[in-house]
PDB file of N, CA and C in Angstrom:
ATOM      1  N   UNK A   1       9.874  46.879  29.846  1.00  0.00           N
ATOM      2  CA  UNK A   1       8.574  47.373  30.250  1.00  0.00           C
ATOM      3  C   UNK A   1       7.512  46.368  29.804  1.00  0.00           C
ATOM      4  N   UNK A   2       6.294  46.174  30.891  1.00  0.00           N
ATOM      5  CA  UNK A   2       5.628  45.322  30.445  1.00  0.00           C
ATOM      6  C   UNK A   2       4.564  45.482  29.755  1.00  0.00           C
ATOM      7  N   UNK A   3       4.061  44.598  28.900  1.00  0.00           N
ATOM      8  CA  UNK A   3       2.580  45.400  27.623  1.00  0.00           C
ATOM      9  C   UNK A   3       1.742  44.693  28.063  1.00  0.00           C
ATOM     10  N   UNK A   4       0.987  45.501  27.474  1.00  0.00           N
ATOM     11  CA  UNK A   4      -0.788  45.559  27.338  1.00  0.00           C
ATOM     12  C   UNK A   4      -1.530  46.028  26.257  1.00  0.00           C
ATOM     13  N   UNK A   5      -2.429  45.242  26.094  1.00  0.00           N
ATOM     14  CA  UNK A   5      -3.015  45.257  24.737  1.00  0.00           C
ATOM     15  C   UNK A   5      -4.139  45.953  25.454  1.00  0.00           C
ATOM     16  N   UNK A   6      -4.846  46.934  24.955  1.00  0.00           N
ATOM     17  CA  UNK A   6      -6.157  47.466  25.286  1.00  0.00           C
ATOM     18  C   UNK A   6      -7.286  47.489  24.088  1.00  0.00           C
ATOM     19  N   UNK A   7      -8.432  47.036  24.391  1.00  0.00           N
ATOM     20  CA  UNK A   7      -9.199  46.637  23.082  1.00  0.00           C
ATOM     21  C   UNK A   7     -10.258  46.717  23.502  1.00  0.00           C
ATOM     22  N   UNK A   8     -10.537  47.763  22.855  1.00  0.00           N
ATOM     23  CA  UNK A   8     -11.991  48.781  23.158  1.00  0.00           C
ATOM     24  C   UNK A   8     -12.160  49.547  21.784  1.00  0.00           C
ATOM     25  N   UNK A   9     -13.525  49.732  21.497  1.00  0.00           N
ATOM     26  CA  UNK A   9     -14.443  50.223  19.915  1.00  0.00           C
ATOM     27  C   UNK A   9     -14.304  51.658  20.253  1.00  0.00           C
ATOM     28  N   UNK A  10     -14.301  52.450  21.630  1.00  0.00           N
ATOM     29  CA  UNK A  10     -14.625  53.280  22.038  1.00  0.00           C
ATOM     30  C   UNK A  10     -13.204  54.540  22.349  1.00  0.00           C
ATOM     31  N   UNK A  11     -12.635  54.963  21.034  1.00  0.00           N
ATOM     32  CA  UNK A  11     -11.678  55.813  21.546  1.00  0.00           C
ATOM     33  C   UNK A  11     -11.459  56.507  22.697  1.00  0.00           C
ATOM     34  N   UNK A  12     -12.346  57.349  23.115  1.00  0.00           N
ATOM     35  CA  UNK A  12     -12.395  58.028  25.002  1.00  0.00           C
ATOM     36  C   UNK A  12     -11.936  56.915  25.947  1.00  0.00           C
ATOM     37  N   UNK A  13     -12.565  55.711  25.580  1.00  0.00           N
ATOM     38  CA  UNK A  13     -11.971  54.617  26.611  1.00  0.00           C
ATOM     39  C   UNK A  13     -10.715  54.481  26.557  1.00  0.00           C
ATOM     40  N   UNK A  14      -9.923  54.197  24.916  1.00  0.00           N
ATOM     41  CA  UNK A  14      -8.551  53.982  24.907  1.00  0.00           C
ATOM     42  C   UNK A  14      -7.757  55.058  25.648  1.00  0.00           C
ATOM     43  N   UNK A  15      -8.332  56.364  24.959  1.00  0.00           N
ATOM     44  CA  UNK A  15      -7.274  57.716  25.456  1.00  0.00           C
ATOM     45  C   UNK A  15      -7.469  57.510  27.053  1.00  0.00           C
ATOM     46  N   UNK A  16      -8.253  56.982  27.990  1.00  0.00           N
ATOM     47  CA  UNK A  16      -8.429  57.512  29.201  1.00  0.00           C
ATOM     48  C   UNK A  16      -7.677  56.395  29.736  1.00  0.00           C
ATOM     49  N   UNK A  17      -7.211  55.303  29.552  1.00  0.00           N
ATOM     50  CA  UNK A  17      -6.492  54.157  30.179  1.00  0.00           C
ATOM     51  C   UNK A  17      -5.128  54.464  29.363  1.00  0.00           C
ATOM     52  N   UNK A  18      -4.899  54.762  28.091  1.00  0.00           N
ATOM     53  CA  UNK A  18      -3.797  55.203  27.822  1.00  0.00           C
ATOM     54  C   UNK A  18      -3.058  56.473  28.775  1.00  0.00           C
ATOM     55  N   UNK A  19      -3.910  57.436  29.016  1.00  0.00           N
ATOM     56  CA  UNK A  19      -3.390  58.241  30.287  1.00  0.00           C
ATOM     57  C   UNK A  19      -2.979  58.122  31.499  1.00  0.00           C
ATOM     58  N   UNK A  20      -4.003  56.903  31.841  1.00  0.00           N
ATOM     59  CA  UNK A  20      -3.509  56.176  33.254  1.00  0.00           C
ATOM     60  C   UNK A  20      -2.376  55.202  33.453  1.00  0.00           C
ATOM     61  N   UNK A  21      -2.060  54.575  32.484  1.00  0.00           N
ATOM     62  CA  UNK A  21      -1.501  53.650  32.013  1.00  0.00           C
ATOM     63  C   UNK A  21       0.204  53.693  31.338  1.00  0.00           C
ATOM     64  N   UNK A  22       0.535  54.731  30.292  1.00  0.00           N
ATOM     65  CA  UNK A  22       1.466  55.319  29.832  1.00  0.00           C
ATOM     66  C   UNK A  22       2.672  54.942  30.072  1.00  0.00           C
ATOM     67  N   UNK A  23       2.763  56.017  31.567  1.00  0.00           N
ATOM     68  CA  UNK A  23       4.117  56.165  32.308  1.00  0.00           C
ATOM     69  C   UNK A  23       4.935  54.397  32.999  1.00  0.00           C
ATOM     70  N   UNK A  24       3.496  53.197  32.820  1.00  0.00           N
ATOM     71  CA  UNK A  24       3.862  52.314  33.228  1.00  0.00           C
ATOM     72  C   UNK A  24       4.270  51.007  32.503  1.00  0.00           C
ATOM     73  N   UNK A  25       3.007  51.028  31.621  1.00  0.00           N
ATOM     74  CA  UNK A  25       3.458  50.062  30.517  1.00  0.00           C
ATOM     75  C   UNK A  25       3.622  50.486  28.809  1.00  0.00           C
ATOM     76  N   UNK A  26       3.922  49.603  28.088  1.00  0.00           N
ATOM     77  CA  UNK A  26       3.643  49.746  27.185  1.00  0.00           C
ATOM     78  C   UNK A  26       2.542  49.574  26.309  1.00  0.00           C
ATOM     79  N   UNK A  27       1.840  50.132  25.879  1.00  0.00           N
ATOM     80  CA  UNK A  27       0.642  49.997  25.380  1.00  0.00           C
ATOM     81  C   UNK A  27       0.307  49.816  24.060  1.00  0.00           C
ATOM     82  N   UNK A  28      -0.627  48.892  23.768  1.00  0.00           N
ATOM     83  CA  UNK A  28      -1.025  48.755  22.068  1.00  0.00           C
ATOM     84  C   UNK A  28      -2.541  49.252  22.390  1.00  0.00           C
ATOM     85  N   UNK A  29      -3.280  50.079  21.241  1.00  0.00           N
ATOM     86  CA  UNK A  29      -4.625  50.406  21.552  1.00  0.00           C
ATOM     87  C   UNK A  29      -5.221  49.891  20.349  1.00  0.00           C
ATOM     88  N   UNK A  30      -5.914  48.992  20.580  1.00  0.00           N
ATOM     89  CA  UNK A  30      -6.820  48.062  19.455  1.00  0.00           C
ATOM     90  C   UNK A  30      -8.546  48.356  19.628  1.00  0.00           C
ATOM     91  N   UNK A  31      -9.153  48.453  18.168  1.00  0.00           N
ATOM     92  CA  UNK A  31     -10.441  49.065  18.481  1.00  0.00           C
ATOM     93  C   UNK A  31     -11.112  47.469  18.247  1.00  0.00           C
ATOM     94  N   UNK A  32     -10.297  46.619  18.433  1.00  0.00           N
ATOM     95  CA  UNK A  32     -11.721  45.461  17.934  1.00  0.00           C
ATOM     96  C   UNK A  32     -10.687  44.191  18.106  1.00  0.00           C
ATOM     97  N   UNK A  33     -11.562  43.485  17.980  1.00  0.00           N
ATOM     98  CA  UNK A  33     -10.888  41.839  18.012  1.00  0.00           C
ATOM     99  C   UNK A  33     -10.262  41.398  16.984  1.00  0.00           C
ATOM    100  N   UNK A  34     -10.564  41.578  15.759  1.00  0.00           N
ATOM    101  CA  UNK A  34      -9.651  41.319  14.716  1.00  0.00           C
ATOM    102  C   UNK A  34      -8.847  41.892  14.628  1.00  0.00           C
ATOM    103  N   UNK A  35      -7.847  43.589  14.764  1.00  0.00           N
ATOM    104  CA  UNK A  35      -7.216  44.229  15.083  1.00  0.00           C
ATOM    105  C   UNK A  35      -6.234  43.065  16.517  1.00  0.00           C
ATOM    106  N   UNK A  36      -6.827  42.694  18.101  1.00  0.00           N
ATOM    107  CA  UNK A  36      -6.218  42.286  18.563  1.00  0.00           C
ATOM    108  C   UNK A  36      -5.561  40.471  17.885  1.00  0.00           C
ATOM    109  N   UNK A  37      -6.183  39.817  17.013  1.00  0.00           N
ATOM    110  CA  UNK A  37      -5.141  38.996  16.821  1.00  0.00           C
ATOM    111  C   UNK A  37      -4.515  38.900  15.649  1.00  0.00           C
ATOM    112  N   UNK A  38      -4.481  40.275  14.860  1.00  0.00           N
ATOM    113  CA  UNK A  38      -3.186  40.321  13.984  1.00  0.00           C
ATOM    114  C   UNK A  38      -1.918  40.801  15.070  1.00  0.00           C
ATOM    115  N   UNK A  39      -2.379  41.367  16.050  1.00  0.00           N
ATOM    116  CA  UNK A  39      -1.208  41.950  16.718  1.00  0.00           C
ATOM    117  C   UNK A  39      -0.653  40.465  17.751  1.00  0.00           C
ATOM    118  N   UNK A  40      -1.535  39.600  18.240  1.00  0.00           N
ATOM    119  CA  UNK A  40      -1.334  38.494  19.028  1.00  0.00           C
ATOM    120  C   UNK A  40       0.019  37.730  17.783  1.00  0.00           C
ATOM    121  N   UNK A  41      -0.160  37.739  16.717  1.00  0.00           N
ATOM    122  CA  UNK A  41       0.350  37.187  15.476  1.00  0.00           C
ATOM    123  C   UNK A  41       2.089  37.269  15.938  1.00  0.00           C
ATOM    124  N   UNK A  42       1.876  38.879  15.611  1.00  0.00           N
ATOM    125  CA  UNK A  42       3.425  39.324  15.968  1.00  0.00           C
ATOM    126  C   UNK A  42       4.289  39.037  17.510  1.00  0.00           C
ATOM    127  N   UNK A  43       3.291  39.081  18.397  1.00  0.00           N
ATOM    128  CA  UNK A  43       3.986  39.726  19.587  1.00  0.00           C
ATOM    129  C   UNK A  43       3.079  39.449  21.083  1.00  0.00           C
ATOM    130  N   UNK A  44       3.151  38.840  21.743  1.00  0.00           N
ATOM    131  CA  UNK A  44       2.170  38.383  22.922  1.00  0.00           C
ATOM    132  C   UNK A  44       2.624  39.275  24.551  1.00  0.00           C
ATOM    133  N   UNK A  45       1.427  39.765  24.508  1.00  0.00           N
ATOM    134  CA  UNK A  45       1.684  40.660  25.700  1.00  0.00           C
ATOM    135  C   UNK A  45       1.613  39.961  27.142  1.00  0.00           C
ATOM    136  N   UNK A  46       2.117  41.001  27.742  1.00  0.00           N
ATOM    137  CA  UNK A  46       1.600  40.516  29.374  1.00  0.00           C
ATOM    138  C   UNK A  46       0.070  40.305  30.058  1.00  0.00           C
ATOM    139  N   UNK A  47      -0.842  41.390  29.051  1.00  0.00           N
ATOM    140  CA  UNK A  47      -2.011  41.378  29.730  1.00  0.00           C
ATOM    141  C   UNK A  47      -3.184  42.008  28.879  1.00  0.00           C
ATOM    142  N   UNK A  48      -3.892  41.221  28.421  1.00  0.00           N
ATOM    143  CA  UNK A  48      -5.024  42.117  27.361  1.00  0.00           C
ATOM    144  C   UNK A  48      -6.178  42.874  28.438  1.00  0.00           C
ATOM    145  N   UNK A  49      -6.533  44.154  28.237  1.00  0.00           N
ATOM    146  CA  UNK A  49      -7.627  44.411  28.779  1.00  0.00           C
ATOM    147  C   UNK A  49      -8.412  44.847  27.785  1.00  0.00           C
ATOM    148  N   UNK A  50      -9.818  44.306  27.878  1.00  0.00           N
ATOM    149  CA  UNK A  50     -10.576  43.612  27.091  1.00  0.00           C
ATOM    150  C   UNK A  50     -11.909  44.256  27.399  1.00  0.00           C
ATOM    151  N   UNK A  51     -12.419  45.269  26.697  1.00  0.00           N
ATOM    152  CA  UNK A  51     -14.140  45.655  26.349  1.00  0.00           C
ATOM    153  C   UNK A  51     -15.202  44.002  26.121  1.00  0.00           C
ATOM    154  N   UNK A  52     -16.431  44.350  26.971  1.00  0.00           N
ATOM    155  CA  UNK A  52     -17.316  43.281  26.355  1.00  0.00           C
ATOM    156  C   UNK A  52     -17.992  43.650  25.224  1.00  0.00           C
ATOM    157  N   UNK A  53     -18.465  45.190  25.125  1.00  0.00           N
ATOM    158  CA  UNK A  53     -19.465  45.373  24.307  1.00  0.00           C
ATOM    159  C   UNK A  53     -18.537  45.399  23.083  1.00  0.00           C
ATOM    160  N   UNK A  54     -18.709  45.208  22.169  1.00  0.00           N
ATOM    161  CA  UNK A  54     -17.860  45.769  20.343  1.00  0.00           C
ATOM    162  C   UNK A  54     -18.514  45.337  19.199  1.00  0.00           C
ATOM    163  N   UNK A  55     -18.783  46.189  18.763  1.00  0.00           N
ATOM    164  CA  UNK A  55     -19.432  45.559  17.209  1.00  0.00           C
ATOM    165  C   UNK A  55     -18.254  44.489  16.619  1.00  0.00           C
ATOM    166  N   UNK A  56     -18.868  43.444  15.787  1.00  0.00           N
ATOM    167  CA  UNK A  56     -18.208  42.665  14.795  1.00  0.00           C
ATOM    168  C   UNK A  56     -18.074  41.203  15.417  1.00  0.00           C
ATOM    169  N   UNK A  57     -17.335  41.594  16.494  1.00  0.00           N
ATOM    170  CA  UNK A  57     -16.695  40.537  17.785  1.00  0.00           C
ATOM    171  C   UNK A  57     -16.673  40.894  19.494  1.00  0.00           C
ATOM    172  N   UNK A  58     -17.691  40.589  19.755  1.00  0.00           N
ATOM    173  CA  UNK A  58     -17.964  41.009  21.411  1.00  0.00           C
ATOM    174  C   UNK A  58     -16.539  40.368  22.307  1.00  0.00           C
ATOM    175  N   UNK A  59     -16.776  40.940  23.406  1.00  0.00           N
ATOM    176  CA  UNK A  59     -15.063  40.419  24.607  1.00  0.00           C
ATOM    177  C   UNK A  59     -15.408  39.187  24.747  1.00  0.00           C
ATOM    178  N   UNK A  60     -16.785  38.457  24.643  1.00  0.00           N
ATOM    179  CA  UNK A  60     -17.004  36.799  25.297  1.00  0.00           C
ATOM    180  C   UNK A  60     -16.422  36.312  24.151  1.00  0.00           C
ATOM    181  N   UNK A  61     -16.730  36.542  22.652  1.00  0.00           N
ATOM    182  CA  UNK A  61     -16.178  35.811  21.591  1.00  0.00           C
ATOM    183  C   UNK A  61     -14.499  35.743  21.087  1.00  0.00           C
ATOM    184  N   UNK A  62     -14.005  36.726  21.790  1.00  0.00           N
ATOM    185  CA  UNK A  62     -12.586  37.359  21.745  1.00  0.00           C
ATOM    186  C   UNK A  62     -12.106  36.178  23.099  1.00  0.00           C
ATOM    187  N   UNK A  63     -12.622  36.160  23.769  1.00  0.00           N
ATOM    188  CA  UNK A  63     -12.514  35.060  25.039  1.00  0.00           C
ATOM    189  C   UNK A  63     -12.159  33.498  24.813  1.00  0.00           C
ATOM    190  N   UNK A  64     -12.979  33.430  24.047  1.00  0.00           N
ATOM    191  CA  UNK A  64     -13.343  32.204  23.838  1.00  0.00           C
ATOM    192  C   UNK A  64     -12.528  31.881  22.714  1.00  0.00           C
ATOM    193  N   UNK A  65     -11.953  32.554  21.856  1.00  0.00           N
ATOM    194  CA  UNK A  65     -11.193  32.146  20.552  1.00  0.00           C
ATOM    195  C   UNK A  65      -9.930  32.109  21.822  1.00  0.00           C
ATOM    196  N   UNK A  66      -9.698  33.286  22.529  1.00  0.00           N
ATOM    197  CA  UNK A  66      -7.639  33.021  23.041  1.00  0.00           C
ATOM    198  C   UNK A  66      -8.127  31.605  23.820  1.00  0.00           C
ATOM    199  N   UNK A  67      -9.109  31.301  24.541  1.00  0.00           N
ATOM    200  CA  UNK A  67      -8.559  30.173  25.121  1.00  0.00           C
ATOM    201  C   UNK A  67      -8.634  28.577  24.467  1.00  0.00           C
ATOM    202  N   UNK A  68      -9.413  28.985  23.232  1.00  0.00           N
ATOM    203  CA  UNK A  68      -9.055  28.006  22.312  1.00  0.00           C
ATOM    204  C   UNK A  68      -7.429  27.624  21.868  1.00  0.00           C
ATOM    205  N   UNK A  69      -6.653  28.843  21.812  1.00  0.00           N
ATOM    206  CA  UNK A  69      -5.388  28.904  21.264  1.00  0.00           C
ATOM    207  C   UNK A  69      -4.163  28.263  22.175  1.00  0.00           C
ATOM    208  N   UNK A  70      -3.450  27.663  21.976  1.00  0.00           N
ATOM    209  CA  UNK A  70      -2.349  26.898  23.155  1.00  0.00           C
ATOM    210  C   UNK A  70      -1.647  28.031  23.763  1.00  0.00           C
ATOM    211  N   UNK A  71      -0.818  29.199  22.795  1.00  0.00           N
ATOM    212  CA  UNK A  71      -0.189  30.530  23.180  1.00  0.00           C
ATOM    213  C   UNK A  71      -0.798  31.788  23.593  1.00  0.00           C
ATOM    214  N   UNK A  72      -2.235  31.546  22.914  1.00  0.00           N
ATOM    215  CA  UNK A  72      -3.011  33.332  23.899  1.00  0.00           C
ATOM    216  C   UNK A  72      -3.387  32.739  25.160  1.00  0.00           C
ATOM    217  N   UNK A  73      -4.072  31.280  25.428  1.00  0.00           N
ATOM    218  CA  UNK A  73      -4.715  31.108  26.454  1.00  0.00           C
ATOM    219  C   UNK A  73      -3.677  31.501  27.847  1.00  0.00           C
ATOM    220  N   UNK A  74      -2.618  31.802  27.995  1.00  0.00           N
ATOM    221  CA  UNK A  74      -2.011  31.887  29.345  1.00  0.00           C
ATOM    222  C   UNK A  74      -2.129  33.115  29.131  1.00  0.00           C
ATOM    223  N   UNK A  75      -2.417  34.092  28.349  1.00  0.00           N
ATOM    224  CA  UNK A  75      -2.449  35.695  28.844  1.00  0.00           C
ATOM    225  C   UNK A  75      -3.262  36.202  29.570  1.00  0.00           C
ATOM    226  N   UNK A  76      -3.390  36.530  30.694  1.00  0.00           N
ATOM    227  CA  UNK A  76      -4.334  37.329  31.837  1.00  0.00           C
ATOM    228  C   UNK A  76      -5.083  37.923  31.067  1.00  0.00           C
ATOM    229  N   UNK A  77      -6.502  38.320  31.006  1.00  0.00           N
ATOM    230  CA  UNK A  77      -7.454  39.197  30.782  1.00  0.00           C
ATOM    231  C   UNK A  77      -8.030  39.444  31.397  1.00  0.00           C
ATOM    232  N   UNK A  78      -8.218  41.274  31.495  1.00  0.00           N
ATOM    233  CA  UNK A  78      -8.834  41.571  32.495  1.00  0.00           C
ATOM    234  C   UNK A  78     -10.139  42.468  31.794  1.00  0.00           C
ATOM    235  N   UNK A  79     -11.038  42.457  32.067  1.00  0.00           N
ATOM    236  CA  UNK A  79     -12.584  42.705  31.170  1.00  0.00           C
ATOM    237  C   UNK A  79     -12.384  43.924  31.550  1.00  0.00           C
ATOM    238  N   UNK A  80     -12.890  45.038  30.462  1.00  0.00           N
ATOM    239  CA  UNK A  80     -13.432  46.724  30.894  1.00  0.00           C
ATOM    240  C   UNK A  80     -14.703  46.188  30.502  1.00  0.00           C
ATOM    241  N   UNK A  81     -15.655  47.022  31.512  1.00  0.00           N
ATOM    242  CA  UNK A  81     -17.385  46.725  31.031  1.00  0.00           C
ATOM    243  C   UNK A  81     -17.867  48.215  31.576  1.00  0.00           C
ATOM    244  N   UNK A  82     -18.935  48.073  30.797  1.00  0.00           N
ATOM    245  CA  UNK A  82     -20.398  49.191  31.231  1.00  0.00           C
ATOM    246  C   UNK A  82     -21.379  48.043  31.545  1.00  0.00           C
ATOM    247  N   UNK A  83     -21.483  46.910  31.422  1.00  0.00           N
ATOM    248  CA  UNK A  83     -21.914  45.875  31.920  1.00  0.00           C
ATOM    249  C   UNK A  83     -22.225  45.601  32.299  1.00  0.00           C
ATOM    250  N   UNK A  84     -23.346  46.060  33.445  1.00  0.00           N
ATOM    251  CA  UNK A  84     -23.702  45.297  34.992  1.00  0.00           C
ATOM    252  C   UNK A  84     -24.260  44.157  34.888  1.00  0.00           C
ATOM    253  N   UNK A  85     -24.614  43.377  33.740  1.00  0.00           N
ATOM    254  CA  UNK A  85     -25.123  42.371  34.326  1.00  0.00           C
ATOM    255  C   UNK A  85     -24.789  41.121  34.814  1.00  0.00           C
ATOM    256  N   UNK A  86     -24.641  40.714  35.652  1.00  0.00           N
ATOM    257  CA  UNK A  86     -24.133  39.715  36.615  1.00  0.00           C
ATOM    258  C   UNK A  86     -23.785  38.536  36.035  1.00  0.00           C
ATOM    259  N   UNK A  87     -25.094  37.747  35.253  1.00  0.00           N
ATOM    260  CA  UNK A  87     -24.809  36.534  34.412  1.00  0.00           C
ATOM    261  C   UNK A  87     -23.600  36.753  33.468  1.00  0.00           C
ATOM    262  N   UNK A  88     -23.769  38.157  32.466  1.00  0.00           N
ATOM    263  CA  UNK A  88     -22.526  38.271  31.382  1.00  0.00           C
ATOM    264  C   UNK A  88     -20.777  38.193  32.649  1.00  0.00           C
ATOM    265  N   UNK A  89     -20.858  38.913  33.684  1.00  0.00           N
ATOM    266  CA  UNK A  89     -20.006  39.092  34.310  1.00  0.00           C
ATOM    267  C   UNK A  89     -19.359  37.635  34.872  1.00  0.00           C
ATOM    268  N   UNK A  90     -20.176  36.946  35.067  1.00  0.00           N
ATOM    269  CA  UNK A  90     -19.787  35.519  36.159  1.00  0.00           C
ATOM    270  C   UNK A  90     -19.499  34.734  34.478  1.00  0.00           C
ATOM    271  N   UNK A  91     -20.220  34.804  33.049  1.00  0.00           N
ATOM    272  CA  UNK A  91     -19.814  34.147  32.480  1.00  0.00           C
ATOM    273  C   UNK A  91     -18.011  34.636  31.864  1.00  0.00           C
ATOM    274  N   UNK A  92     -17.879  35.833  32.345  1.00  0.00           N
ATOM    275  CA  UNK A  92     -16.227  36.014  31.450  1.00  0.00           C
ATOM    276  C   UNK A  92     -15.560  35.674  32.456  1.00  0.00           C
ATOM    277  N   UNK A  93     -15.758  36.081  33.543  1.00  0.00           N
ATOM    278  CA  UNK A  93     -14.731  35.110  34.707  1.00  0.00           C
ATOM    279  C   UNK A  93     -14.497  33.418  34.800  1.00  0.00           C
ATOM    280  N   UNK A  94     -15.884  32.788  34.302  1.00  0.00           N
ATOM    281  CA  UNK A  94     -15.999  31.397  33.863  1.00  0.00           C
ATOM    282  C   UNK A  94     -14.926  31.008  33.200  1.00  0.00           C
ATOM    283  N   UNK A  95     -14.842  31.828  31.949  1.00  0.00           N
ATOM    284  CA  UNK A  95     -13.779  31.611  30.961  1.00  0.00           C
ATOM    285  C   UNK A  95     -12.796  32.082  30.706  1.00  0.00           C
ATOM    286  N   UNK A  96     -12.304  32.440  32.175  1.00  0.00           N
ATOM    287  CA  UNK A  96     -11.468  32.577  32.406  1.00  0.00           C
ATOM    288  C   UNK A  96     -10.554  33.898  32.574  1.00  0.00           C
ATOM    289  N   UNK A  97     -11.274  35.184  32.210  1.00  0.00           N
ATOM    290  CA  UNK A  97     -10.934  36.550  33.253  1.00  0.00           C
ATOM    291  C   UNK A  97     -10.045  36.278  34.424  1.00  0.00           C
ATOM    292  N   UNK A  98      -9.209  36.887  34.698  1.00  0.00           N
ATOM    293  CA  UNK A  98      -8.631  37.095  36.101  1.00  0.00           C
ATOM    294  C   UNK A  98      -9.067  38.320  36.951  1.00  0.00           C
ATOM    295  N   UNK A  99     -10.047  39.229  36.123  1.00  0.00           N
ATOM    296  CA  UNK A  99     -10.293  40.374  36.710  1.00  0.00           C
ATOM    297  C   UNK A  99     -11.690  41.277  35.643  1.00  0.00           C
ATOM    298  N   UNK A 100     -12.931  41.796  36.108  1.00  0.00           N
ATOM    299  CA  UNK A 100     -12.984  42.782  35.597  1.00  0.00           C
ATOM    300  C   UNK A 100     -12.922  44.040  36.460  1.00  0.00           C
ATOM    301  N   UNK A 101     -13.260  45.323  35.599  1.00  0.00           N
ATOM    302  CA  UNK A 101     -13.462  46.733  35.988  1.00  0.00           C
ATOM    303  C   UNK A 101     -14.507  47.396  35.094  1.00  0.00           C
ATOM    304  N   UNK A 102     -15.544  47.522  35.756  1.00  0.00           N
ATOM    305  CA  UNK A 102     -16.521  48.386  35.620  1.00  0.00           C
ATOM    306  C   UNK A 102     -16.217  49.918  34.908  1.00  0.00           C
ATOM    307  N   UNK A 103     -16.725  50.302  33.762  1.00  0.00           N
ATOM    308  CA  UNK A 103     -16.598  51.588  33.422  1.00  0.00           C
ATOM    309  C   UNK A 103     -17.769  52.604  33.556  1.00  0.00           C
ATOM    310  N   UNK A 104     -17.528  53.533  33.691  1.00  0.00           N
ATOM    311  CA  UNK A 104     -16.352  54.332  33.552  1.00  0.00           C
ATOM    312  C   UNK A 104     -15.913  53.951  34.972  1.00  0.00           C
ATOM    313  N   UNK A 105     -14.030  53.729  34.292  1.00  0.00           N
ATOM    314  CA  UNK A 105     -13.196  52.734  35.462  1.00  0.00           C
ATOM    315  C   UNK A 105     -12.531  54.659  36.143  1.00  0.00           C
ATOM    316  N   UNK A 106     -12.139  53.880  37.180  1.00  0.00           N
ATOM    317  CA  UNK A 106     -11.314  54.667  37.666  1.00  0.00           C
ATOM    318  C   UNK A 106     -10.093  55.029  37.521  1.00  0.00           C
ATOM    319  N   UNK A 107      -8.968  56.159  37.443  1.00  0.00           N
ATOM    320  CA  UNK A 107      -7.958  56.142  36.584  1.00  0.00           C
ATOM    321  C   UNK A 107      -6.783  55.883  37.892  1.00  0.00           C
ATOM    322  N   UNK A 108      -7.252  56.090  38.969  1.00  0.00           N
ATOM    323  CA  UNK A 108      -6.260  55.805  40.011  1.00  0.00           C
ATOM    324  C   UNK A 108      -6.386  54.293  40.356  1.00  0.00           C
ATOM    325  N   UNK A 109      -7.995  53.727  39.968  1.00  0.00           N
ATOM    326  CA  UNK A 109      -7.625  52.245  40.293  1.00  0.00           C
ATOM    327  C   UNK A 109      -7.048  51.031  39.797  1.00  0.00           C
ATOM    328  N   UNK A 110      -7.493  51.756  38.133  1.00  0.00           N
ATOM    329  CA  UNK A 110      -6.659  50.750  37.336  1.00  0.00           C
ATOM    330  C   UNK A 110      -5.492  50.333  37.424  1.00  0.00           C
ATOM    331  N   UNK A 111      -4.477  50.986  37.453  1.00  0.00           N
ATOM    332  CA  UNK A 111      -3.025  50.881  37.701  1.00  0.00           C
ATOM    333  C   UNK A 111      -2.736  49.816  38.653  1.00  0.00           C
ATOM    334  N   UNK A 112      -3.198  50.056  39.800  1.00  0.00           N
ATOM    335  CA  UNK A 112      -2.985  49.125  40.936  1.00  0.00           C
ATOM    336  C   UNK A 112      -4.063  47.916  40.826  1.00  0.00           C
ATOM    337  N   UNK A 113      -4.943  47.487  39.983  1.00  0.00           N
ATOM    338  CA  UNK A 113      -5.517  46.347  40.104  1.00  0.00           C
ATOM    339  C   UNK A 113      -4.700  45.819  38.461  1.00  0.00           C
ATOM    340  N   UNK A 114      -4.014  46.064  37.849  1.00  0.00           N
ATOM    341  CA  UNK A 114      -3.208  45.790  36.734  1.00  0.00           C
ATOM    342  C   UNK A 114      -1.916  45.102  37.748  1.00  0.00           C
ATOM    343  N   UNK A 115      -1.544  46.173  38.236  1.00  0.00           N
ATOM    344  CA  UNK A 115      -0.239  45.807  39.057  1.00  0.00           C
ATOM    345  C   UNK A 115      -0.384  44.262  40.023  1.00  0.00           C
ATOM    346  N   UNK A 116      -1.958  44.513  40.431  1.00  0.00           N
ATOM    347  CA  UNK A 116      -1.587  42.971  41.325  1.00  0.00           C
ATOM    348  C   UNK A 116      -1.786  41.764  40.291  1.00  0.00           C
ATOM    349  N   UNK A 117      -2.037  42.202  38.909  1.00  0.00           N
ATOM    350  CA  UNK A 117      -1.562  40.937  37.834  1.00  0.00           C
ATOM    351  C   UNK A 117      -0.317  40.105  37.678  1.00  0.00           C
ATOM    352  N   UNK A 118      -0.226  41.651  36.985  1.00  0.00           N
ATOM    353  CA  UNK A 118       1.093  41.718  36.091  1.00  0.00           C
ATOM    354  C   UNK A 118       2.863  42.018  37.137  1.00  0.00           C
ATOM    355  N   UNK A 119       1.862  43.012  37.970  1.00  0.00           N
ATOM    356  CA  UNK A 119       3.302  44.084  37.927  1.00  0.00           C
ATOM    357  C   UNK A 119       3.865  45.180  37.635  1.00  0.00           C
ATOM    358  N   UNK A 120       4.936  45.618  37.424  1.00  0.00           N
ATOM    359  CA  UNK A 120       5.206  46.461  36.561  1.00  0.00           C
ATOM    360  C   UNK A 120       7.082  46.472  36.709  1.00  0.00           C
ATOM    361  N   UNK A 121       7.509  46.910  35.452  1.00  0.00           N
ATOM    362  CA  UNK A 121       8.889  46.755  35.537  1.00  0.00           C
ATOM    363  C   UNK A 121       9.469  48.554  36.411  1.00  0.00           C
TER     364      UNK A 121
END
C-alpha cells in the first residue's frame, strides 16, 4: 500500500483526509514540519500532502528544505491551502508542487487527484 504523509497544524484537516484517504493508503498524520522530517529520517513516502499555513515552519519553508535534500526532493507534494492567494500559490508550484487543493478540499476529490500522482495499490 502506498503512503502519504499528511502535514497539517489543524487536526479537523487531518481527521477529514484521513477519512477520505484510509481505505487507500497508508497514512502518517504530522502536525508540523519538524514532526514531518523526523519521520522523512525513518521512512520516505510516496507523497507528502502539505498545509501552507503552520506555525513554527510554514509549507514554503518545508518546500524549500525537501528540495534542498538529494532523497526528499523526488517526493511529489501536493499543497492543502485556505490560501487564495495567487502569488503564494504560483510560488509553491515554482518549487516545485505537482499539485495543490484548496480547502476546505473536497473528500470525493482528493482521492482521485492523489491517484493521478501516485496511484494506488
Amino acid at each position: 500500500m502506498k503512503q502519504i504523509y499528511l502535514v497539517d497544524d489543524e487536526i479537523t484537516n487531518l481527521r477529514v483526509a484521513e477519512s477520505a484517504l484510509k481505505d487507500r493508503y497508508e497514512l502518517r498524520l504530522l502536525t508540523g514540519g519538524k514532526q514531518l522530517f523526523v519521520m522523512l529520517e525513518r521512512a520516505l513516502p510516496d507523497l507528502i500532502l502539505l498545509d501552507i499555513r503552520m506555525p513554527e515552519m510554514d509549507g514554503i519553508e518545508v518546500m524549500e528544505l525537501l528540495k534542498q535534500h538529494n532523497d526528499y526532493k523526488k517526493i511529489p507534494v501536493i499543497f492543502l491551502t485556505s490560501n487564495t492567494d495567487k502569488d503564494v500559490v504560483t510560488h509553491a508550484l515554482k518549487l516545485g508542487a505537482v499539485d495543490y487543493i484548496a480547502k476546505p478540499f473536497d473528500v470525493n476529490q482528493l482521492p482521485i487527484r492523489i491517484q493521478k500522482v501516485i496511484g494506488f495499490d
